[in-house]
Structure formats: structure tokens, C-alpha cells
C-alpha atoms as a PDB file:
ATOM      1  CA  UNK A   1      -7.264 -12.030  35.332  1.00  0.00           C
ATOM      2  CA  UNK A   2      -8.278 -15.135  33.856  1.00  0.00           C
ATOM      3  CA  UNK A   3     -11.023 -15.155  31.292  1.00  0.00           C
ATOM      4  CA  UNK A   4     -14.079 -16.759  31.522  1.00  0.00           C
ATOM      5  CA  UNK A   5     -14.931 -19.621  29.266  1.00  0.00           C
ATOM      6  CA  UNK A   6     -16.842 -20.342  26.702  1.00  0.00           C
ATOM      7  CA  UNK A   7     -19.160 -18.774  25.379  1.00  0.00           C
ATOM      8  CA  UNK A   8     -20.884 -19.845  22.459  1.00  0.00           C
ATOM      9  CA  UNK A   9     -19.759 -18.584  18.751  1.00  0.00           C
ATOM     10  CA  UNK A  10     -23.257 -17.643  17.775  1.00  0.00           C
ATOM     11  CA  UNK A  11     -23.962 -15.959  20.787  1.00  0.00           C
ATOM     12  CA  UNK A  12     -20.538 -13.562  21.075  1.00  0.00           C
ATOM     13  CA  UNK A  13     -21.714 -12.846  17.138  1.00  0.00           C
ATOM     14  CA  UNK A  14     -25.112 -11.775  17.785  1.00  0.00           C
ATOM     15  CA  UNK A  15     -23.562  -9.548  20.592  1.00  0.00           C
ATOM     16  CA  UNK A  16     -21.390  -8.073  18.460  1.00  0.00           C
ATOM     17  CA  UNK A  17     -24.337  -7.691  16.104  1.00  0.00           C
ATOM     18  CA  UNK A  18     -25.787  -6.080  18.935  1.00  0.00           C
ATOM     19  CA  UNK A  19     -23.063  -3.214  19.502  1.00  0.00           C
ATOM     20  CA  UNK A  20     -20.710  -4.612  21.741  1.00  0.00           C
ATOM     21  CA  UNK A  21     -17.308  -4.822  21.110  1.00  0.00           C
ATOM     22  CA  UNK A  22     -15.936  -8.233  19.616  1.00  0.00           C
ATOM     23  CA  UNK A  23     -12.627  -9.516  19.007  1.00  0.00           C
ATOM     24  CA  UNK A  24     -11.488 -12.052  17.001  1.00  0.00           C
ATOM     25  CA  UNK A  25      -8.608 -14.043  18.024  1.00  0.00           C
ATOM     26  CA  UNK A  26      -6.070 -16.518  16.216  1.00  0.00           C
ATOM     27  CA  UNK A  27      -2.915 -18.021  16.592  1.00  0.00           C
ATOM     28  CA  UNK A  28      -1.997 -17.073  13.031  1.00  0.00           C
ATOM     29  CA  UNK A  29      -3.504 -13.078  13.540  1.00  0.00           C
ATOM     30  CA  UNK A  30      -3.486 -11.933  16.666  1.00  0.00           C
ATOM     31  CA  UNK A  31      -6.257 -10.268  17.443  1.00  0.00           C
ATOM     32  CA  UNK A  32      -8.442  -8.323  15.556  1.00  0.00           C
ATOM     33  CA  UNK A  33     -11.462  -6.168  16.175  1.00  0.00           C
ATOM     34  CA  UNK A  34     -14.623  -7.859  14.083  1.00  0.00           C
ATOM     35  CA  UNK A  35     -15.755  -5.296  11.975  1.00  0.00           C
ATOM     36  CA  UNK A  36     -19.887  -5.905  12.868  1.00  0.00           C
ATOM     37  CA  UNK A  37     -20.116  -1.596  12.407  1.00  0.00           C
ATOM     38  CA  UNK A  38     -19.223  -1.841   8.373  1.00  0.00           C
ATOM     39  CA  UNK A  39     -21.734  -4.701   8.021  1.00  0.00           C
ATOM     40  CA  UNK A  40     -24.498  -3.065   9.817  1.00  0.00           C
ATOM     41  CA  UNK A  41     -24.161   0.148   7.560  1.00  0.00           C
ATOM     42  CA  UNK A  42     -24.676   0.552   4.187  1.00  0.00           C
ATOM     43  CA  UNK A  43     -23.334  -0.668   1.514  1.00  0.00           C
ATOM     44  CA  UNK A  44     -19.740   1.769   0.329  1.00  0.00           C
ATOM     45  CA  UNK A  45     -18.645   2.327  -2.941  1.00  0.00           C
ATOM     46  CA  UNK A  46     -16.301  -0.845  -3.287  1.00  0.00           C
ATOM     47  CA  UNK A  47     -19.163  -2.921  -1.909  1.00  0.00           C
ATOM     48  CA  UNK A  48     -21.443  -1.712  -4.911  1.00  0.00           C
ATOM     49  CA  UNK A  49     -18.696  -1.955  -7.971  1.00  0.00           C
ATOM     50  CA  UNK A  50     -17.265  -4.930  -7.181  1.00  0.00           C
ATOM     51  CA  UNK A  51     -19.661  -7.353  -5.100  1.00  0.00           C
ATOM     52  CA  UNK A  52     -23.079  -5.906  -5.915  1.00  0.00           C
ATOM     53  CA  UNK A  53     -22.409  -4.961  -9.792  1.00  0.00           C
ATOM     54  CA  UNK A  54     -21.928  -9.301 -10.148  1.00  0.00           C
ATOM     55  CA  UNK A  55     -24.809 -10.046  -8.931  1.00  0.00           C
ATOM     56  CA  UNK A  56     -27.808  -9.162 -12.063  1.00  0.00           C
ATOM     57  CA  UNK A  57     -29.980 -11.962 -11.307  1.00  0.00           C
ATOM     58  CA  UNK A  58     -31.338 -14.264  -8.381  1.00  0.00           C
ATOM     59  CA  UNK A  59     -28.441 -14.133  -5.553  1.00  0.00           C
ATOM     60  CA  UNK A  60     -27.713 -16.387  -2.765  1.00  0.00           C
ATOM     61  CA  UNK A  61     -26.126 -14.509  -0.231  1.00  0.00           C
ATOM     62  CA  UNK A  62     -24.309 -17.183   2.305  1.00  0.00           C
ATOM     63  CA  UNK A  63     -23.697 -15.553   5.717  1.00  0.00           C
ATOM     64  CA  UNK A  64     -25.731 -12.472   4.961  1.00  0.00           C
ATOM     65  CA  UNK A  65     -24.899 -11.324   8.236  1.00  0.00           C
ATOM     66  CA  UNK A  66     -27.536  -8.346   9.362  1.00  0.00           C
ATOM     67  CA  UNK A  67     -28.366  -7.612   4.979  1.00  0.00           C
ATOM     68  CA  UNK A  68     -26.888  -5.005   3.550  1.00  0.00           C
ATOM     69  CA  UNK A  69     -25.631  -6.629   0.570  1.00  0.00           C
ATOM     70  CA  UNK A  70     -29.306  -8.673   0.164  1.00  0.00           C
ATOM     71  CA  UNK A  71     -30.726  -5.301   1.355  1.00  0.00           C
ATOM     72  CA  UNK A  72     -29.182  -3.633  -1.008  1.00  0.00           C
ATOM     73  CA  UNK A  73     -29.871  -6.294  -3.724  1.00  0.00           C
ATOM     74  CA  UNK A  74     -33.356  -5.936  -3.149  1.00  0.00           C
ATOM     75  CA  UNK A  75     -33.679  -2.520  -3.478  1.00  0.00           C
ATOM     76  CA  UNK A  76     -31.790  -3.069  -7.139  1.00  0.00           C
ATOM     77  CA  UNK A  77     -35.228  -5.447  -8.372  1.00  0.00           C
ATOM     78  CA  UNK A  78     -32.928  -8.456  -7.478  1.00  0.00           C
ATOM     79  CA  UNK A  79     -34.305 -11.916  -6.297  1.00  0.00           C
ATOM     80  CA  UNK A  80     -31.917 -12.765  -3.678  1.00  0.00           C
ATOM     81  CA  UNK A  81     -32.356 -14.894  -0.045  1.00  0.00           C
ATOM     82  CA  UNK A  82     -29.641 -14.364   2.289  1.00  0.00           C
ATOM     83  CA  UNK A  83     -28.938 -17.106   4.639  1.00  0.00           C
ATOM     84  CA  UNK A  84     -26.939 -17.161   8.117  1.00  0.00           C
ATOM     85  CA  UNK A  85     -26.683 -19.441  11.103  1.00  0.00           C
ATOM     86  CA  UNK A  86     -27.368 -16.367  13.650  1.00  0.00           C
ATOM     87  CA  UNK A  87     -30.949 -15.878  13.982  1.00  0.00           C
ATOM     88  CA  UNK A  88     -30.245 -12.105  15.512  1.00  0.00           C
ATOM     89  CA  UNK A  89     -28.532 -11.646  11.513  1.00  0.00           C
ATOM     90  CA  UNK A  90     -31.483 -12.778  10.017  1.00  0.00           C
ATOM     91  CA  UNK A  91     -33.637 -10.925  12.055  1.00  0.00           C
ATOM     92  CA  UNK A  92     -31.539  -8.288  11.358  1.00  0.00           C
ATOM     93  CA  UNK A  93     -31.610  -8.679   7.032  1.00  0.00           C
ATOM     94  CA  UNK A  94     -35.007  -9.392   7.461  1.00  0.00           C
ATOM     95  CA  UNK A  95     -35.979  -6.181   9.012  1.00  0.00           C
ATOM     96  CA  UNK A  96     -34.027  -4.066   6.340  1.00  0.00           C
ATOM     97  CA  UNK A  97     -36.175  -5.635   3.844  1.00  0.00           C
ATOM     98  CA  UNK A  98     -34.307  -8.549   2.972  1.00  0.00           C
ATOM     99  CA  UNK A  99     -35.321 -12.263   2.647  1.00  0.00           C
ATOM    100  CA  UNK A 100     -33.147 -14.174   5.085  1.00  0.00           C
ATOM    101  CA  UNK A 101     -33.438 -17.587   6.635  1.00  0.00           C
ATOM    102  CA  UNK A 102     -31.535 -19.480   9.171  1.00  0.00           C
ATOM    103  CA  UNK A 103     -29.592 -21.789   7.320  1.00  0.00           C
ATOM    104  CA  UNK A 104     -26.318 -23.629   7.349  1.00  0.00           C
ATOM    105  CA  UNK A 105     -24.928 -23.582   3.696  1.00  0.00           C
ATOM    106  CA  UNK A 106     -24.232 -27.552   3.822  1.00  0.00           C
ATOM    107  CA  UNK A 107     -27.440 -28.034   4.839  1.00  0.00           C
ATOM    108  CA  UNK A 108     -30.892 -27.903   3.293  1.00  0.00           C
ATOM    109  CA  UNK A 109     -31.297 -24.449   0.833  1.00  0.00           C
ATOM    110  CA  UNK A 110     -34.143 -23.390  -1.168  1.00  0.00           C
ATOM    111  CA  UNK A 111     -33.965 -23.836  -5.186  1.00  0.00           C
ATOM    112  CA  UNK A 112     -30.726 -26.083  -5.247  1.00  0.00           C
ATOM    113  CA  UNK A 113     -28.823 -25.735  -8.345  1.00  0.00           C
ATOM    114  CA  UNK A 114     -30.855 -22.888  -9.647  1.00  0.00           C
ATOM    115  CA  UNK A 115     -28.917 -20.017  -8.438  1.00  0.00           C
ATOM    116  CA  UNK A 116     -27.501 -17.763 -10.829  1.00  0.00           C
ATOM    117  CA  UNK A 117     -24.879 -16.202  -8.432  1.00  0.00           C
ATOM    118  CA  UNK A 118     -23.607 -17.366  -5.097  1.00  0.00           C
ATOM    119  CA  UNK A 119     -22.029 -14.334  -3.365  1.00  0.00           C
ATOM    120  CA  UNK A 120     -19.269 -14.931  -0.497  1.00  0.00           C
ATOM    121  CA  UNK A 121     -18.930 -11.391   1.220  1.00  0.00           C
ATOM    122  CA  UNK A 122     -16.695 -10.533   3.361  1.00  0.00           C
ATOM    123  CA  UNK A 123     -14.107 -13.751   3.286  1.00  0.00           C
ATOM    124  CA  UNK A 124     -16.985 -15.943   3.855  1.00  0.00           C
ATOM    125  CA  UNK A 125     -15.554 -18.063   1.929  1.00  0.00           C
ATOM    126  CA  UNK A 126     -13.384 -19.164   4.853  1.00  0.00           C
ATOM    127  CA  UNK A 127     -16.775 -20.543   6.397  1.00  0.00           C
ATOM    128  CA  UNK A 128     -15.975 -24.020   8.211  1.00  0.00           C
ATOM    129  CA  UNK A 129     -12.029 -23.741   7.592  1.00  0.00           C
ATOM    130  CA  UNK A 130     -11.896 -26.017   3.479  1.00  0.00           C
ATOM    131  CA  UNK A 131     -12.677 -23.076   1.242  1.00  0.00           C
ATOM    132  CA  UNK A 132     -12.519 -26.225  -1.700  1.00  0.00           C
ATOM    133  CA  UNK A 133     -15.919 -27.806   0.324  1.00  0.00           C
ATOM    134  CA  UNK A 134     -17.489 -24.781  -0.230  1.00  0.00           C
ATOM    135  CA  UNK A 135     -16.968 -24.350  -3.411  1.00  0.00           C
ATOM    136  CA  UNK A 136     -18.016 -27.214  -4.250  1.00  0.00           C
ATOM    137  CA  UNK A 137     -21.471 -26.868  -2.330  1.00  0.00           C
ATOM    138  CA  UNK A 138     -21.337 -23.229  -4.451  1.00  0.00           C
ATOM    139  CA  UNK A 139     -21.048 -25.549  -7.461  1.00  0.00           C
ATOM    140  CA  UNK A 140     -23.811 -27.948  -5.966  1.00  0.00           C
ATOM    141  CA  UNK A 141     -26.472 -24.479  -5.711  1.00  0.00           C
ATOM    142  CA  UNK A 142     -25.430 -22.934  -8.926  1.00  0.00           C
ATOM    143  CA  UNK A 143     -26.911 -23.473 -12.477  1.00  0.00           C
ATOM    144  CA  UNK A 144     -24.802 -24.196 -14.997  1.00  0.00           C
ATOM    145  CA  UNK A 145     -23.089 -21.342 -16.034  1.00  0.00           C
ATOM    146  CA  UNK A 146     -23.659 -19.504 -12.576  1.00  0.00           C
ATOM    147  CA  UNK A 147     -21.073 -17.532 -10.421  1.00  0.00           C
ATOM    148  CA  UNK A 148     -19.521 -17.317  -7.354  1.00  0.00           C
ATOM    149  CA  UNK A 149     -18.481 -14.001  -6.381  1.00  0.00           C
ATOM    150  CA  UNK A 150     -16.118 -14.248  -3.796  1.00  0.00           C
ATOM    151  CA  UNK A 151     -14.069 -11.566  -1.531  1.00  0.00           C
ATOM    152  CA  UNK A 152     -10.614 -12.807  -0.818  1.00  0.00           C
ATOM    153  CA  UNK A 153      -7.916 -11.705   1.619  1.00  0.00           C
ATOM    154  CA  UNK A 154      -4.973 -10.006  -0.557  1.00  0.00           C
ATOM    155  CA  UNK A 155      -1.887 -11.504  -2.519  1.00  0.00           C
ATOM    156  CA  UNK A 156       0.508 -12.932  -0.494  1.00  0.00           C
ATOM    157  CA  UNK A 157      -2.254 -14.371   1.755  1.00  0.00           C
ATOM    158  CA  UNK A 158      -2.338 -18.188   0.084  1.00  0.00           C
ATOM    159  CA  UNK A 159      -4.197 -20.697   1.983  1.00  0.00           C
ATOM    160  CA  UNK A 160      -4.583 -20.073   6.204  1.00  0.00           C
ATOM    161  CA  UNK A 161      -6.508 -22.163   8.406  1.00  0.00           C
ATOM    162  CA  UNK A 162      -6.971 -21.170  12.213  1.00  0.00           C
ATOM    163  CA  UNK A 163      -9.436 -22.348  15.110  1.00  0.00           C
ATOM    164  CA  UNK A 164     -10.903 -18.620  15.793  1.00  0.00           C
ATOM    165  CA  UNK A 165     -12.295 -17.942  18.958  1.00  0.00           C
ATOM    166  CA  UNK A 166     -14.398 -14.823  19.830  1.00  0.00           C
ATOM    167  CA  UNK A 167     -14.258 -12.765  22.726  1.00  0.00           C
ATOM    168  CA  UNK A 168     -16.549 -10.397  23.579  1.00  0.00           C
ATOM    169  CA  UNK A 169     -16.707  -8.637  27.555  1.00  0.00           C
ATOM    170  CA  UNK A 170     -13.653 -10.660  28.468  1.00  0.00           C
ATOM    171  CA  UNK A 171     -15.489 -14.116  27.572  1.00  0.00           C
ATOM    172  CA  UNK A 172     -13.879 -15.975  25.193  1.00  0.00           C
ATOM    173  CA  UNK A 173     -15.938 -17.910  22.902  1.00  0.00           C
ATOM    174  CA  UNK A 174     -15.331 -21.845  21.834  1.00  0.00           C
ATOM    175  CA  UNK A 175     -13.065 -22.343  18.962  1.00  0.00           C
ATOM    176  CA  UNK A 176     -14.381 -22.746  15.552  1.00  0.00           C
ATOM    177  CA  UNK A 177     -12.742 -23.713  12.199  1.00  0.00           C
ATOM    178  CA  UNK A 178     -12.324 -20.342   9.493  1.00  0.00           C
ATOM    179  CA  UNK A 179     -10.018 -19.777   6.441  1.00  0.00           C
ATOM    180  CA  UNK A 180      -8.268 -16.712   4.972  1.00  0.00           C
ATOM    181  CA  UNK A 181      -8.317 -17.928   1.099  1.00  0.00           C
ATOM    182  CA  UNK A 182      -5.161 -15.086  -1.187  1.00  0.00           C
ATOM    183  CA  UNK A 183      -6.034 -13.501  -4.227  1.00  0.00           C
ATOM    184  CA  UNK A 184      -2.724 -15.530  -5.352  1.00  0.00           C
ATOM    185  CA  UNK A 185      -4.286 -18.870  -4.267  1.00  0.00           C
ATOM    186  CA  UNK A 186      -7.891 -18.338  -6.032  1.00  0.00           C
ATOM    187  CA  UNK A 187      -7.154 -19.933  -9.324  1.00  0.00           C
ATOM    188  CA  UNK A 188      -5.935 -23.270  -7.795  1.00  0.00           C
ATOM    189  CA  UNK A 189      -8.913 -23.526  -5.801  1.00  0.00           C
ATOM    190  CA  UNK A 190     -11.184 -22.469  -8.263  1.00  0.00           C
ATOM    191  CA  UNK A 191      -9.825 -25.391 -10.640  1.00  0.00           C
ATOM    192  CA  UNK A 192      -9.679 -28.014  -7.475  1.00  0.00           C
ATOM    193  CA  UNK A 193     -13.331 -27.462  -6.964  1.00  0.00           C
ATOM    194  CA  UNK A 194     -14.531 -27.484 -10.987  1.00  0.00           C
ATOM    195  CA  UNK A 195     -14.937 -23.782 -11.058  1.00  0.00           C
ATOM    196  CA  UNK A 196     -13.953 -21.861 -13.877  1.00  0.00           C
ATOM    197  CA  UNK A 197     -11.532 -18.066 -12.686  1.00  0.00           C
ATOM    198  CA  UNK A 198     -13.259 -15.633 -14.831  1.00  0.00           C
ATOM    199  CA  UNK A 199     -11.873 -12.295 -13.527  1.00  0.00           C
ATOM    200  CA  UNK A 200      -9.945 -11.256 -10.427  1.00  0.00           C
ATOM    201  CA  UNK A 201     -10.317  -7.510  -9.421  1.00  0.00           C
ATOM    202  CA  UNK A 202      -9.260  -5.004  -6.591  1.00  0.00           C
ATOM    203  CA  UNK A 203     -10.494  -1.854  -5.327  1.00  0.00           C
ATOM    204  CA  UNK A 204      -9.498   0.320  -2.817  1.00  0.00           C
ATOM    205  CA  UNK A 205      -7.575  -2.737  -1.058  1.00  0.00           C
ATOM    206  CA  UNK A 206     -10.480  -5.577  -1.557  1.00  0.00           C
ATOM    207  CA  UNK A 207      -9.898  -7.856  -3.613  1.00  0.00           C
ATOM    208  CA  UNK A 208     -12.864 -10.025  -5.265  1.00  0.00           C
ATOM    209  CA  UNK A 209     -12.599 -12.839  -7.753  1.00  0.00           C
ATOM    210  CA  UNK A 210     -15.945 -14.433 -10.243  1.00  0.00           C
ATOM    211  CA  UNK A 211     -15.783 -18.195 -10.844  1.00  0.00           C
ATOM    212  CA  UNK A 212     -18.091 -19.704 -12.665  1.00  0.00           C
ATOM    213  CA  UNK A 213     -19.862 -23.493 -13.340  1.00  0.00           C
ATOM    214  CA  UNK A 214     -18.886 -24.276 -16.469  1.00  0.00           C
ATOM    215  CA  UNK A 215     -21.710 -24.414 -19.243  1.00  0.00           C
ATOM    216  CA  UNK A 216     -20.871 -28.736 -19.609  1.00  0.00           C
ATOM    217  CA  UNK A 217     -19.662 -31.057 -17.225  1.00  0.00           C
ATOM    218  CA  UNK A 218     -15.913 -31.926 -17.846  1.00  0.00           C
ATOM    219  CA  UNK A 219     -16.460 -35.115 -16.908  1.00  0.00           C
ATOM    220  CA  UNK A 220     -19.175 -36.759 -19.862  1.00  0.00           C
ATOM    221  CA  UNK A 221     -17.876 -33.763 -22.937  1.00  0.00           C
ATOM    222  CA  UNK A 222     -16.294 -36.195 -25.488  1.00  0.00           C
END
């Protein structure tokens, strides 16, 4: 049976947000279940060690998703806003005690270049398919000196774009651009976008990496 097209990206998210069962399809991958049931639960043990742990002082969390990382943040005395482009996420983070807003990261973002952290969950840093654009907007919301803590896919992975669609009761959503960004590829990134790699750990099959601004601007030391 042919499916029916399109549906809209946001909207197949919020349904899976919702409970309904979403897959995530790419020419690269297959296709893969979204995992929407880990991020509406709480935080697990290799969420806490290696993505909450880097986070000690005020957080951006870009594509909070429904909040348990900012949830969980909050609960910890941390200042942290979590920002997503689904307004059912927001709602979501917002109603487990999180601050969220509706946000595109490229867009307009409270306290630019004051951030002491800038946390990419859950291979968010493939958000709109040129990990190095991100990370430089990262850089751009950052103080000096900040992080990015960033989840990556695991060695062997390097650099994959794909056009992802979603499909979600046999509707297939539009494409949209995403990258998969290797623990092996991190470093290269890191240095193409003027971060610094400061550490690069794994547990229980995640891997996350911290890059940081550096202290002085490359560009006018002498």
C-alpha cells in the first residue's frame, strides 16, 4: 500500500512525543525506531555521569526535547533553559519543571555568549545536517572558556549526512537535513569550528566528548 505523504517533521515528533510509534528512516540507516520512551523517562545512570556531571553552572540545553536532562538540571540548583522547535517538547520540559522556550538554535537565544555550557544530548549535534555550523553557533552562545558537551555516535561512525524522514501511522513525514558526527571524527571538528577537545569518554556504549572556547581568541594573541 502506498504511504501517504507528508506530514510535517514537527508534527510526526510531537506524536511520537505523544506515545505513538515513530520511525525514523534514512538511506544511510534503514529504519530505526525513535527512541521518544528513553527521553520521556528519567534520566539513567550514563545520562547523569557523563552528560549531567558537565554541566555545574548555567546550561543551555538545545533540543531539550520533553526535559529530562533540564529537568533534571534543575532539580541539581542549576540555571539552565532548554530550547526546542516542538512546542508539545516544551510544553512537555516545562511541565516537569523545566524552563523551555520555543526556539531555533540559529535563531534569536536568551543571554548570547554568556553560557557556561552548551549541552547537545542525544546526537543533537546532527541538528540541520553541518555539525561544524553548530559548533560554531555553540561557540557564538558560550563565554569564553565555556563547553560544549556533546553525545556522539561511536568510533567508526566519522561524518554521515542523510535527509531523514519520519513516519509515524504509515505517514511519512517531509525530509529534513540530520548528521551522525563519530567519536573518531570529534577532534577535527572541534578544531574546524575553534573549539578546543578537552576529554572524550564512553559509558555503557555512549560516547560523549567536552570542547571548550578557548580562554583568548587565536586570532588577535601575539
Amino acid at each position: 500500500m502506498k504511504e501517504r505523504l507528508e506530514l510535517c517533521p514537527h508534527a510526526a515528533f510531537n506524536a511520537a512525543l505523544g506515545g505513538e510509534r515513530c520511525e525514523v528512516v534514512t538511506a544511510s540507516e534503514g529504519v530505526t525506531q525513535l527512541p521518544a520512551g528513553r527521553w520521556l523517562g528519567p534520566p539513567d545512570l550514563t545520562d547523569q555521569r557523563l552528560l549531567l556531571s558537565r554541566c555545574d553552572g548555567p546550561t543551555l540545553d538545545v533540543g531539550c526535547g520533553p526535559g529530562r536532562l533540564s529537568a533534571a538540571l534543575v532539580a541539581r540548583g542549576t540555571v539552565v533553559m532548554g530550547i526546542d522547535v516542538s512546542d508539545v517538547a516544551v510544553m512537555q520540559a516545562i511541565d516537569r519543571g523545566a524552563t523551555a522556550l520555543r526556539r531555533d538554535v540559529f535563531g534569536p537565544v536568551p543571554a548570547l555568549g554568556r553560557w557556561h555550557h552548551v549541552l547537545l544530548a542525544d546526537g543533537n549535534v546532527g541538528i540541520g545536517g553541518d555539525p561544524v555550523r553548530l559548533l560554531r553557533r555553540s561557540v557564538e552562545l558560550l563565554r569564553k572558556g565555556g563547553t560544549v558537551v556533546v553525545e556522539l555516535s561511536a568510533p567508526g561512525t566519522g561524518l554521515r549526512r542523510d535527509r531523514i524522514r519520519l513516519r509515524v501511522q504509515g505517514r511519512m513525514s517531509a525530509p529534513f537535513d540530520w548528521a551522525s558526527v563519530g567519536a573518531d571524527v570529534v577532534g577535527s571538528l572541534a578544531d574546524e569550528s575553534g573549539l578546543e577537545l578537552l576529554r572524550l569518554d564512553e559509558l555503557a556504549g555512549r560516547w560523549v566528548a567536552v570542547l571548550r572556547r578557548p580562554l583568548a581568541d587565536p586570532a588577535v594573541q601575539s
